[in-house]
Protein backbone atom coordinates (compact mmCIF):
# COMPACT_ATOMS: atom_id res chain seq x y z
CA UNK A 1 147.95 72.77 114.88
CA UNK A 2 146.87 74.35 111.78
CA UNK A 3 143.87 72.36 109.79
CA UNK A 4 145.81 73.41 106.36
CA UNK A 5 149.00 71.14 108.08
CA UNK A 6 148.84 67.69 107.10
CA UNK A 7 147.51 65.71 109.56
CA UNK A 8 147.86 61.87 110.04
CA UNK A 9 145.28 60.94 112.24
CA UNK A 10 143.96 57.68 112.50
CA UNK A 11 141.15 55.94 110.14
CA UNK A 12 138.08 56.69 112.14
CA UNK A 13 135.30 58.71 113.38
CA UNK A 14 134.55 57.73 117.19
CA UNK A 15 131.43 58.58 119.09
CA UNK A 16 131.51 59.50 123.17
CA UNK A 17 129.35 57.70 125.78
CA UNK A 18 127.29 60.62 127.82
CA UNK A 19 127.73 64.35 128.04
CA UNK A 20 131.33 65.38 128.64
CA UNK A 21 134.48 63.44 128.47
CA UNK A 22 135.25 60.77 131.49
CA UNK A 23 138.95 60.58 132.35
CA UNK A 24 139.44 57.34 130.46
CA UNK A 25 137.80 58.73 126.87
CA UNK A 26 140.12 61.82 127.23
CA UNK A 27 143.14 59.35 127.55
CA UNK A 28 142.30 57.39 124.93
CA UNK A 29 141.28 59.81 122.15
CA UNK A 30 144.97 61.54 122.67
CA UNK A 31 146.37 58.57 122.19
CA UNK A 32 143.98 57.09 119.52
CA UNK A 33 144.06 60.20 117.33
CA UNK A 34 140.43 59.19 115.21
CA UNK A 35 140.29 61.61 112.24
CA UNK A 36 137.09 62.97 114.04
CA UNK A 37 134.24 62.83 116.19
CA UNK A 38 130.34 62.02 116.26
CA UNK A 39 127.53 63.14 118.26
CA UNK A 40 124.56 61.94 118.82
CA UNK A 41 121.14 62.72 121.26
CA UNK A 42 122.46 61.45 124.18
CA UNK A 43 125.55 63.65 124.16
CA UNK A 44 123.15 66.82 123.99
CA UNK A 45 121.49 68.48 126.88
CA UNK A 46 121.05 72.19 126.09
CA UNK A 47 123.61 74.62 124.24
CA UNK A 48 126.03 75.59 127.21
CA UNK A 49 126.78 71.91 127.11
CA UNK A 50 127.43 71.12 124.26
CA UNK A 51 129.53 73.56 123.06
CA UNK A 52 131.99 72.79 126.21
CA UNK A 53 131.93 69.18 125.01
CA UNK A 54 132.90 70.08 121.50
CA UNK A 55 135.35 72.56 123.01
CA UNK A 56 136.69 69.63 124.64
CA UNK A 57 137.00 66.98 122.00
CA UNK A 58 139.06 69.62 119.95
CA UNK A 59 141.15 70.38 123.38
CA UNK A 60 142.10 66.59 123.82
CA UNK A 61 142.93 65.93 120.12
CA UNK A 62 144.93 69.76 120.05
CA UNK A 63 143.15 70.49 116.35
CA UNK A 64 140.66 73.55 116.52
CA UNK A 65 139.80 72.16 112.80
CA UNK A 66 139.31 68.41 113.79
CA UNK A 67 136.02 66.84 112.28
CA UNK A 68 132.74 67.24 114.74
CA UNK A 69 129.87 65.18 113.01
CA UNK A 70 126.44 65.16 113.44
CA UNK A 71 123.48 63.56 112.02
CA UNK A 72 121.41 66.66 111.78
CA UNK A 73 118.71 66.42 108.62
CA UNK A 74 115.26 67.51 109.96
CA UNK A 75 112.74 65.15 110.51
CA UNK A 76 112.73 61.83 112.42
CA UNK A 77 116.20 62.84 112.34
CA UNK A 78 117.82 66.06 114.57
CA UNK A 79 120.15 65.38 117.84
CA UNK A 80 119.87 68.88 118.47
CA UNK A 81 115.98 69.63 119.25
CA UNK A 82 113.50 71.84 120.91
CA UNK A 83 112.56 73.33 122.93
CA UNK A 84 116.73 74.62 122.86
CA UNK A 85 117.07 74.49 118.97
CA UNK A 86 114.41 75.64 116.55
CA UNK A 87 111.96 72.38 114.92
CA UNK A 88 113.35 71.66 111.34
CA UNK A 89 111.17 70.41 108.69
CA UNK A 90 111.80 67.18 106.82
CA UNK A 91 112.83 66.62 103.50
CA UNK A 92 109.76 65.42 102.54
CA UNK A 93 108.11 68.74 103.03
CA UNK A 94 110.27 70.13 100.25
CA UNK A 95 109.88 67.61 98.30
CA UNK A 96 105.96 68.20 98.62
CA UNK A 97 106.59 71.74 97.84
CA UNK A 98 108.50 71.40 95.02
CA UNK A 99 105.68 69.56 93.32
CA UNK A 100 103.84 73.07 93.03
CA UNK A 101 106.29 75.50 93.27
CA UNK A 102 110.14 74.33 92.46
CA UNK A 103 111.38 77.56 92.63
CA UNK A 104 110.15 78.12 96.41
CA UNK A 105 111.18 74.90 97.28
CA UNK A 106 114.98 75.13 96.11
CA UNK A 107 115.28 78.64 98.23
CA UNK A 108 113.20 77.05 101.61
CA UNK A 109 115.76 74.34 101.21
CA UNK A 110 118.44 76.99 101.14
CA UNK A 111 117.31 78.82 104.05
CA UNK A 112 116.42 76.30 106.10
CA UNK A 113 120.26 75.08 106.06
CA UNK A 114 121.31 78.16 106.77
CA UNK A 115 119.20 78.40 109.65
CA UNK A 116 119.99 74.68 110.31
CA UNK A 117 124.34 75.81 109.77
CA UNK A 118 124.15 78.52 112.53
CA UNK A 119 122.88 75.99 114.99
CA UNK A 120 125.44 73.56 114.46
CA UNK A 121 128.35 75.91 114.38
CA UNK A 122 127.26 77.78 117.44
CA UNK A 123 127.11 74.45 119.16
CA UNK A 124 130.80 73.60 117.74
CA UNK A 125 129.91 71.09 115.14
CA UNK A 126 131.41 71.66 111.54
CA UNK A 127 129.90 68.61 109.44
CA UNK A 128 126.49 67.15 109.36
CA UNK A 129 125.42 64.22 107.50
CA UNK A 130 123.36 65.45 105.25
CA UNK A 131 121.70 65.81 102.58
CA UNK A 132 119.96 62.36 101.76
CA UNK A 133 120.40 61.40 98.50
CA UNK A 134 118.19 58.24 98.33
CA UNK A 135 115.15 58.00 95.95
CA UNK A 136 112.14 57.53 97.95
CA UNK A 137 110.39 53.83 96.26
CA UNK A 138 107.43 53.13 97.12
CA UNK A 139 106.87 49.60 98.95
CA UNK A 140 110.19 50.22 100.65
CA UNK A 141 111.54 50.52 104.42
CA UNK A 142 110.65 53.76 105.84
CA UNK A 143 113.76 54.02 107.14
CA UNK A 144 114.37 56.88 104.20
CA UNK A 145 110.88 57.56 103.97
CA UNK A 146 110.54 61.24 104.64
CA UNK A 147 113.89 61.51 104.79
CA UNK A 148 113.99 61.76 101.38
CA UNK A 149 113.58 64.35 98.99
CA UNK A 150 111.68 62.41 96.38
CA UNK A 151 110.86 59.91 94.02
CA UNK A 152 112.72 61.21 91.05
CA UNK A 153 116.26 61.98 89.95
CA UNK A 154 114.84 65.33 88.60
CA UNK A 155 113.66 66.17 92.22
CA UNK A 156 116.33 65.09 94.52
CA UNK A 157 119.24 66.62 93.37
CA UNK A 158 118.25 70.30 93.29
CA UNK A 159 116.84 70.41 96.33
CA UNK A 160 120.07 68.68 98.01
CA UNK A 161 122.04 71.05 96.16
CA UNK A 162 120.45 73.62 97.54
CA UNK A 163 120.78 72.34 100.91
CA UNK A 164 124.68 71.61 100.54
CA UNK A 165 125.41 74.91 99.41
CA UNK A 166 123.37 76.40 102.46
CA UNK A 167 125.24 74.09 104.76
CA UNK A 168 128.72 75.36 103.51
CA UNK A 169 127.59 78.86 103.22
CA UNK A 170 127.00 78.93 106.51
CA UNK A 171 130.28 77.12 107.83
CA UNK A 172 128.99 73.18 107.87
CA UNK A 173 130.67 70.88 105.42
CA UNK A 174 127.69 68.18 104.15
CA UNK A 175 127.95 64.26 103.77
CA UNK A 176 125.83 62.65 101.07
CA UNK A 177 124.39 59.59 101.93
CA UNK A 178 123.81 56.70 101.79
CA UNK A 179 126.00 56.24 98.48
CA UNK A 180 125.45 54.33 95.74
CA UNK A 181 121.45 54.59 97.42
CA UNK A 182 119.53 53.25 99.94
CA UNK A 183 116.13 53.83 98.41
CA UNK A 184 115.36 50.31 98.18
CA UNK A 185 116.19 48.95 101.52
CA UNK A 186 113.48 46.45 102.06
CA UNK A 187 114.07 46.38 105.79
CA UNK A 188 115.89 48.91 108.24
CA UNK A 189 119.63 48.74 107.98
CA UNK A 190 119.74 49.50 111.80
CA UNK A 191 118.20 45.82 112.47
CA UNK A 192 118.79 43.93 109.46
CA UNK A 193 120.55 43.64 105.91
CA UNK A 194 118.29 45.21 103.28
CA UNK A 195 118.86 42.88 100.21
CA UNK A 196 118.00 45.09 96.75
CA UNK A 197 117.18 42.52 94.04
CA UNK A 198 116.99 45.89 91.20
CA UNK A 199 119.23 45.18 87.75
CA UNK A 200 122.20 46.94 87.40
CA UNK A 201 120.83 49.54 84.57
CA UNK A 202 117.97 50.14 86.91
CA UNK A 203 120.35 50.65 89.77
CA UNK A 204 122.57 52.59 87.40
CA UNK A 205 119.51 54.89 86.11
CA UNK A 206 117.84 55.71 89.59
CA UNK A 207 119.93 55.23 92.75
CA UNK A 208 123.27 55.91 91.43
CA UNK A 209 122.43 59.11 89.10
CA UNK A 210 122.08 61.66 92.46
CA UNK A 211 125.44 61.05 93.77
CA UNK A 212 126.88 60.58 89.94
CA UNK A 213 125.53 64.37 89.47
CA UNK A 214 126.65 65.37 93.00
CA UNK A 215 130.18 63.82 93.45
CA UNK A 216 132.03 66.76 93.94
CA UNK A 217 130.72 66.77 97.35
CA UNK A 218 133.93 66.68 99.57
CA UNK A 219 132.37 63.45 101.43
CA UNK A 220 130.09 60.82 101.62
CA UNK A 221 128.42 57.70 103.89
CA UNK A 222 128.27 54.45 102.30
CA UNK A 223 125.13 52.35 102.33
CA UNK A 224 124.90 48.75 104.05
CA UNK A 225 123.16 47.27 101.55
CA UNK A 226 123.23 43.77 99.62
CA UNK A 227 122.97 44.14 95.86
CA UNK A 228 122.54 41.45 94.22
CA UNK A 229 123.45 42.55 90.78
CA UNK A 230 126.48 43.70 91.62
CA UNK A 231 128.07 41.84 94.49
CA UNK A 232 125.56 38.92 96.26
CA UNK A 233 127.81 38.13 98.98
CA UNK A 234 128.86 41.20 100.98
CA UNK A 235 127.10 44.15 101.85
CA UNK A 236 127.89 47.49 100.31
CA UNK A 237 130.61 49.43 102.61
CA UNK A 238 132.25 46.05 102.71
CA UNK A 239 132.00 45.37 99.55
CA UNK A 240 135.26 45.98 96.96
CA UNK A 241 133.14 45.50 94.03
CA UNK A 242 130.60 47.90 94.98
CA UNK A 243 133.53 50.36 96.00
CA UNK A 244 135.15 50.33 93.08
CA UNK A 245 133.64 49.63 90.42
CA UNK A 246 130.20 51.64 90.80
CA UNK A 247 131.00 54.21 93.52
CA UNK A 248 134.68 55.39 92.76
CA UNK A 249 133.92 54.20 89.19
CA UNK A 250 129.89 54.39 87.80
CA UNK A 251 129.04 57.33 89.78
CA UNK A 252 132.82 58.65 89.95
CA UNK A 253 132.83 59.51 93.13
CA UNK A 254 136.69 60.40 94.38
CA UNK A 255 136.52 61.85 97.59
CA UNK A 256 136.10 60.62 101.12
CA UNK A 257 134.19 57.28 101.73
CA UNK A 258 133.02 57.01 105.54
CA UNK A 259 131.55 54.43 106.24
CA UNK A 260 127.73 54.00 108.03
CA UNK A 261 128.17 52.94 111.17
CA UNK A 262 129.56 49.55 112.10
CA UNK A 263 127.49 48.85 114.98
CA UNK A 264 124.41 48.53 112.80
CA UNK A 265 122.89 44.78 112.66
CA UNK A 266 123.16 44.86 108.97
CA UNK A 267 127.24 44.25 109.01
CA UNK A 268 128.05 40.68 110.85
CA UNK A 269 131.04 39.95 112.38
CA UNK A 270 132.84 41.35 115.10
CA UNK A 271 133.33 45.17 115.51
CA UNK A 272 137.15 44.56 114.75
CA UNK A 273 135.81 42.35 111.94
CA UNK A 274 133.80 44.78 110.33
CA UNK A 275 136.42 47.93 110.97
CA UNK A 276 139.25 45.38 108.98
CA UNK A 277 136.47 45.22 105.90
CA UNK A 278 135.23 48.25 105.06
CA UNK A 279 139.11 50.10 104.75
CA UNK A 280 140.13 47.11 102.74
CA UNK A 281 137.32 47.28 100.91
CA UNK A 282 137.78 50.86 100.05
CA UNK A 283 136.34 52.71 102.83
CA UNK A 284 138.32 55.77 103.69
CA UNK A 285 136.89 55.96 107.26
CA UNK A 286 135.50 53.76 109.85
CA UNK A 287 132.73 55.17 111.47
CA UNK A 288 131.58 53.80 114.47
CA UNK A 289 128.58 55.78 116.89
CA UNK A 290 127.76 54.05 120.08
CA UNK A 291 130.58 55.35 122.17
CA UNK A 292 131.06 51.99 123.91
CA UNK A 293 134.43 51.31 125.22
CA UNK A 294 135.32 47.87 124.03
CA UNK A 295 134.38 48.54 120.98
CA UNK A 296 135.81 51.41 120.51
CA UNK A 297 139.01 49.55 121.09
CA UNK A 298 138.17 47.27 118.25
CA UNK A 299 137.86 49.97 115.99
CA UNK A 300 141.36 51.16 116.99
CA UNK A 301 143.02 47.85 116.99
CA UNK A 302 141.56 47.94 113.21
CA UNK A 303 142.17 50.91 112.15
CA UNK A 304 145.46 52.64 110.58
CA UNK A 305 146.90 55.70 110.32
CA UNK A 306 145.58 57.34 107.49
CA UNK A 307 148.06 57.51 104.56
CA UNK A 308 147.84 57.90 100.61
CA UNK A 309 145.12 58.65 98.77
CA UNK A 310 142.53 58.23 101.96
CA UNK A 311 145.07 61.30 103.55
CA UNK A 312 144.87 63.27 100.76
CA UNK A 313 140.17 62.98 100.89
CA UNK A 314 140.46 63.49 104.85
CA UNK A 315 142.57 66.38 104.00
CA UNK A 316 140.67 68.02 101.48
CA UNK A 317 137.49 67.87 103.72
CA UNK A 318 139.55 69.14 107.46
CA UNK A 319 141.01 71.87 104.75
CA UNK A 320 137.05 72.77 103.66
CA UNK A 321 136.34 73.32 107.59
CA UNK A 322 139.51 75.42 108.46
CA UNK A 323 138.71 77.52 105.12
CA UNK A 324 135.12 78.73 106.47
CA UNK A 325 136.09 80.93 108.32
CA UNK A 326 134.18 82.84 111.46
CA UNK A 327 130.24 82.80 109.71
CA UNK A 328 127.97 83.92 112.59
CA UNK A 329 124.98 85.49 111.27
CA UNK A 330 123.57 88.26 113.06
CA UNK A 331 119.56 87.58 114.91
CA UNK A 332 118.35 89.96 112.66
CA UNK A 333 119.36 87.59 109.33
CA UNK A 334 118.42 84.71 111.56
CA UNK A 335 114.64 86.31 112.35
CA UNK A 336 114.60 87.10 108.95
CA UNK A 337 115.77 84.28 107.20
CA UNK A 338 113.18 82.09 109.45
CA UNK A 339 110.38 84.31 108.80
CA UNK A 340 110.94 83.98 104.99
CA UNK A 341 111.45 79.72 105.58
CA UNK A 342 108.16 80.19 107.53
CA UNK A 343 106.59 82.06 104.64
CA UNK A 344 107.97 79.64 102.05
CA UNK A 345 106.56 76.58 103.43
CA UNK A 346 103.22 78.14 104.74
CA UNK A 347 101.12 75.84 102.17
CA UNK A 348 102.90 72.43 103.40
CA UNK A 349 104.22 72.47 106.93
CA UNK A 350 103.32 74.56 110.26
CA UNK A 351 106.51 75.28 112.49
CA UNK A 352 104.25 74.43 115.68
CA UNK A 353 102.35 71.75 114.60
């Protein structure tokens, strides 16, 4: 199946338990159809193996073009690490370089996604979420911390512009997240629902402006956040208000919503629970990460075909994938573009260290 056909595939993104497909997953991802997959550490062993277990999630779905996530950003965050894959700096660091020298920092950012883009393709992947978005407050969770680019508007956004335009030069379509901004989560979304307490105009004039000036990104992750301001009873990727009005409306964002994922403590509710509320909230795609069966099967229960204007987002990102085309840089651009990263980030951040 071509990725320019139109596809109707179901109205999630599924994770897998270990490091190749059991009988049973195989079964039920042909029959499930989710509009992708997602990968995570514990799928990841060295590069021979993963690349036959993407190889195989496109076999059992029959779409050479079907969405492959990962959450690759640098950092605290990389599934694909040494010693097989090269250590990738944080966002932080080029945030910290871009205080001196903005110029060096944009093209480190750029080159380091390149470099970052021919791992992940070689390895069979074709979207990472990333870049972060979020403002980096001070006081707040560190579960953006370094993850971050910065504390101001002015920073953030060319640096992740820089990196989304390295990602897709080098064959990786990027998520922005964690839209309308996680910046100031309080507590760690993984364990807990941040509550953000920050006025609307605040909201409006900080968290919001990154995504408003980068929403023709073909997708982004929502944030599981309370705000108070704007809706005080549901979190933010179940949230219609928050959907609507300030991330398809405020920021303008009109591409594909994907949810975080739904196994995260900050949701309540039953898996099936929360897969129902985020797509009638506004959520294009359920993503859930764990790979566990039952609720996998939750999800599915949950989750429709995807039709309408949600069809129309997935298909607009599956037709950015199939549209790359073949990129595989040679080792000499790879030595050489790491070499320059290397000499870009000398007076901030040590490779080895």
């Amino acid at each position: 199946m071509s990725g320019l056909e139109v596809r109707k595939p179901r109205a999630c993104v599924l994770g897998v338990e270990g490091t190749e497909l059991s009988n049973w997953e195989k079964g039920f991802f042909r029959e499930a159809e989710p509009f992708g997959f997602i990968l995570f550490a514990r799928n990841v062993t060295d590069r021979k193996q993963i690349k036959a277990l993407t190889d195989q999630l496109r076999d059992v779905v029959g779409n050479i073009n079907v969405p492959i996530f990962v959450d690759q950003e640098g950092g605290r965050v990389m599934r694909l690490k040494p010693p097989h894959w090269r250590k990738i700096p944080a966002a932080g660091i080029f945030g910290k370089l871009f205080q001196t020298a903005p110029e060096n920092a944009r093209e480190a950012a750029y080159v380091n996604a390149r470099l970052m883009a021919a791992d992940l393709r070689e390895a069979g992947f074709n979207i990472t979420c990333a870049p972060v978005l979020d403002i980096r407050f001070p006081g707040m969770s560190d579960v953006v911390g370094d993850r971050s680019y910065g504390a101001t508007v002015e920073q953030i956004v060319p640096l992740a512009s820089a990196v989304a335009a390295g990602l897709m030069d080098g064959g990786i379509a990027p998520v922005i997240k964690h839209i309308p901004g996680h910046g100031q989560a309080s507590v760690d979304s993984h364990k807990d629902l941040p509550v953000v307490t920050a006025s609307r105009e605040d909201l409006n004039r900080l968290d919001f402006e990154p995504f408003r000036q980068m929403k023709d990104v073909v997708a982004a992750m929502s944030a599981h956040l309370l705000f108070t301001a704007i809706d005080d009873q549901r979190p933010g990727t179940v949230s219609a208000k928050v959907i609507s009005e300030i991330i398809r409306g405020d920021i303008g964002f009109e591409n594909l919503l994907i949810s975080d994922d739904l196994s995260m403590e900050a949701l309540g509710g039953s898996i099936a629970s929360r897969t129902y509320e985020c797509l009638a909230a506004g959520c294009d795609i359920a993503l859930h990460c764990n790979g566990k069966r039952l609720e996998m099967e939750e999800v599915v229960s949950m989750a429709p075909k995807l039709s309408g204007v949600s069809l129309t987002r997935a298909q607009l990102l599956t037709n950015q994938i199939a549209g790359f085309g073949p990129a595989k840089p040679s080792f000499t651009q790879l030595a050489d573009w790491q070499a320059r990263l290397n000499e870009l980030l000398a007076p901030v951040w040590q490779a080895e260290e």
